[in-house]
Protein backbone atom coordinates (compact mmCIF):
# COMPACT_ATOMS: atom_id res chain seq x y z
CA UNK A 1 97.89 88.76 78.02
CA UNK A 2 97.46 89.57 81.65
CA UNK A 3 98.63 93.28 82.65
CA UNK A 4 98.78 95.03 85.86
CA UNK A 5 98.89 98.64 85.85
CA UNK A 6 99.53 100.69 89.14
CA UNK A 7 98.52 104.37 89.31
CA UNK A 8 97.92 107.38 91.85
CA UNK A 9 101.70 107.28 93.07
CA UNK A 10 102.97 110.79 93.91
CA UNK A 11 104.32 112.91 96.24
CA UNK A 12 102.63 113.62 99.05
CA UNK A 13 104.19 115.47 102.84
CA UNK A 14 103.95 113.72 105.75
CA UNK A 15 100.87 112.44 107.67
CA UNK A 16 98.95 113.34 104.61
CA UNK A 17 97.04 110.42 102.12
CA UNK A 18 97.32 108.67 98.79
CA UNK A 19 94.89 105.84 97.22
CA UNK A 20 96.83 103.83 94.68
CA UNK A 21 95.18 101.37 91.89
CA UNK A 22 95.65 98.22 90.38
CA UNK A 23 93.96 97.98 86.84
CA UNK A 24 93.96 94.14 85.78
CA UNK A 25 93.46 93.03 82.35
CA UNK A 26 93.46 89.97 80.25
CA UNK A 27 91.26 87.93 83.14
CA UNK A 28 89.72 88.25 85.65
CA UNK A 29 91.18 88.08 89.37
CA UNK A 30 87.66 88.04 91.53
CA UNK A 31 88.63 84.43 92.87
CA UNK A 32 92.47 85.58 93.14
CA UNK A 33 94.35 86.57 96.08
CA UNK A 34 96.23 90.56 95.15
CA UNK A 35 98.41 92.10 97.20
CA UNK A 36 100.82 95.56 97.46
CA UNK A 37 104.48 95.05 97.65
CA UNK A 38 106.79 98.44 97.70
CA UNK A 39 110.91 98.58 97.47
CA UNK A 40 112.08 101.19 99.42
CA UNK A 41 115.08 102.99 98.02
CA UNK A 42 118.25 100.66 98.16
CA UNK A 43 116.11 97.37 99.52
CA UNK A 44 114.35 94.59 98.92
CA UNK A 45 111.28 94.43 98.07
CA UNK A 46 108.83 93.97 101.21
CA UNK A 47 105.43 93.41 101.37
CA UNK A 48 102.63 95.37 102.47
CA UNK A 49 99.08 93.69 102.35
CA UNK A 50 97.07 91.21 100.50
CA UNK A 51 93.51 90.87 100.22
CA UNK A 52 91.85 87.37 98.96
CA UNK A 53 87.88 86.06 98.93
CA UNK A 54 86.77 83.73 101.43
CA UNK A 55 82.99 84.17 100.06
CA UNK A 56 80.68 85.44 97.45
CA UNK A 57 80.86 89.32 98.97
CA UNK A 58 83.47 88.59 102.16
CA UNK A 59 87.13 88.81 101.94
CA UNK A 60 90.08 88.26 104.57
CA UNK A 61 93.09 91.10 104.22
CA UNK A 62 96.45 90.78 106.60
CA UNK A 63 98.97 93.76 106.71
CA UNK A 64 102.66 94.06 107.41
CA UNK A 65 103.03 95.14 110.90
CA UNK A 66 104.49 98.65 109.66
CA UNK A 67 101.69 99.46 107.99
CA UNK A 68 98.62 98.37 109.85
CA UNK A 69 96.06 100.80 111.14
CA UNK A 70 97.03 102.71 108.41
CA UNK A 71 96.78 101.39 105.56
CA UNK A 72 93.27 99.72 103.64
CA UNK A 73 93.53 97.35 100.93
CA UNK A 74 89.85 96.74 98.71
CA UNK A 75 88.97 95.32 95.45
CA UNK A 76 86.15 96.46 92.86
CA UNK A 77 85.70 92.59 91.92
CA UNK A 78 83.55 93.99 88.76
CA UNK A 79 86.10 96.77 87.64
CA UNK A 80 88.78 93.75 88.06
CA UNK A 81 90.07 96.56 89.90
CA UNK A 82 92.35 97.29 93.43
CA UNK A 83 93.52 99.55 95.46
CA UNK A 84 95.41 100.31 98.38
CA UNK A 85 94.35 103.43 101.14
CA UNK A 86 97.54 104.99 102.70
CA UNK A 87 96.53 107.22 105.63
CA UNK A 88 98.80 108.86 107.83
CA UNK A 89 101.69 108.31 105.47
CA UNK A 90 105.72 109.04 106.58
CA UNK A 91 109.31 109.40 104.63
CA UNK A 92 109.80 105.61 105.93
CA UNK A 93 106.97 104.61 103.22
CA UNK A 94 108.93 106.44 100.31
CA UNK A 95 109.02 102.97 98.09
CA UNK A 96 107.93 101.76 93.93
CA UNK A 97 104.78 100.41 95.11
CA UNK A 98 103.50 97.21 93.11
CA UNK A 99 100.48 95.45 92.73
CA UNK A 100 100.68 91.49 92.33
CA UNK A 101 98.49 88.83 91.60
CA UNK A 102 98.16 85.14 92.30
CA UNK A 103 96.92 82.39 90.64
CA UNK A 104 95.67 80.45 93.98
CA UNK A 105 93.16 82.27 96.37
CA UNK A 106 95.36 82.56 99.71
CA UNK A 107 96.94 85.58 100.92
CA UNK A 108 100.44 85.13 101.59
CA UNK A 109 103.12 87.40 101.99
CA UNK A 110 106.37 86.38 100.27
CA UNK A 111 106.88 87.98 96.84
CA UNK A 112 107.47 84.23 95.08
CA UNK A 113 103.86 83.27 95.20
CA UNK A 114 102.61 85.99 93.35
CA UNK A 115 102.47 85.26 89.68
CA UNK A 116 101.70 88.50 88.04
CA UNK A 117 103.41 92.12 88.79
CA UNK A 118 102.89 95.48 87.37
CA UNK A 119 105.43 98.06 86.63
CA UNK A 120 104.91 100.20 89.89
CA UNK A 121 104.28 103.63 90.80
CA UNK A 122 105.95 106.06 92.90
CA UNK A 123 105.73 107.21 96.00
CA UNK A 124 107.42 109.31 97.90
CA UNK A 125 106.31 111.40 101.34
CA UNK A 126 108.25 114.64 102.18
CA UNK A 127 108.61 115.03 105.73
């Protein structure tokens, strides 16, 4: 049984920093494309980035536009592990933050093509 499970949510003030992760179990997700989605109170869910492996140790990540230059996502291919750096954080990225999984290796950004979700994890920035 495949389970994602999201952790280092929090609260945290503004311009501060907070590195989430994404435990996967039940397979491995090396050759998988991952990504961070978050649902701000009261909206959809949106997404954030998405990291997938275009060769043995090299891997192509793409950002939404509100969070680039801020945040980093990485993967720990043998802890089946990853995680998402928020730097510089504000109230605007007060969301459930969840990690998502594919089973194709292409990064894409609508929440459909993700096969595999974990619960989520909390974040919220003070201001």
């Amino acid at each position: 049984q495949v389970q994602l499970v999201e952790s280092g949510g929090g609260l945290v003030q503004a311009g501060g920093s907070l590195r989430l992760s994404c435990a996967a179990s039940g397979r491995t997700f090396s050759s998988n494309a991952m990504a961070w989605f978050r649902q701000p109170p009261g909206k959809e869910r949106e997404f954030v980035a998405s990291i997938a492996r275009t060769g043995p140790n090299t891997y192509y990540a793409t950002y939404a536009d509100s969070v680039k230059g801020r945040f980093t996502i990485s993967r720990d291919n043998a802890k089946n592990m990853v995680y998402l750096q928020m730097n510089s954080v504000n109230p605007e990225d007060t969301a459930v933050y969840y990690c998502a999984a594919a089973n194709r290796n292409v990064v894409v950004t609508i929440a459909e093509r993700y096969d595999f979700w974990g619960q989520g994890t909390q974040v919220t920035v003070s201001s």
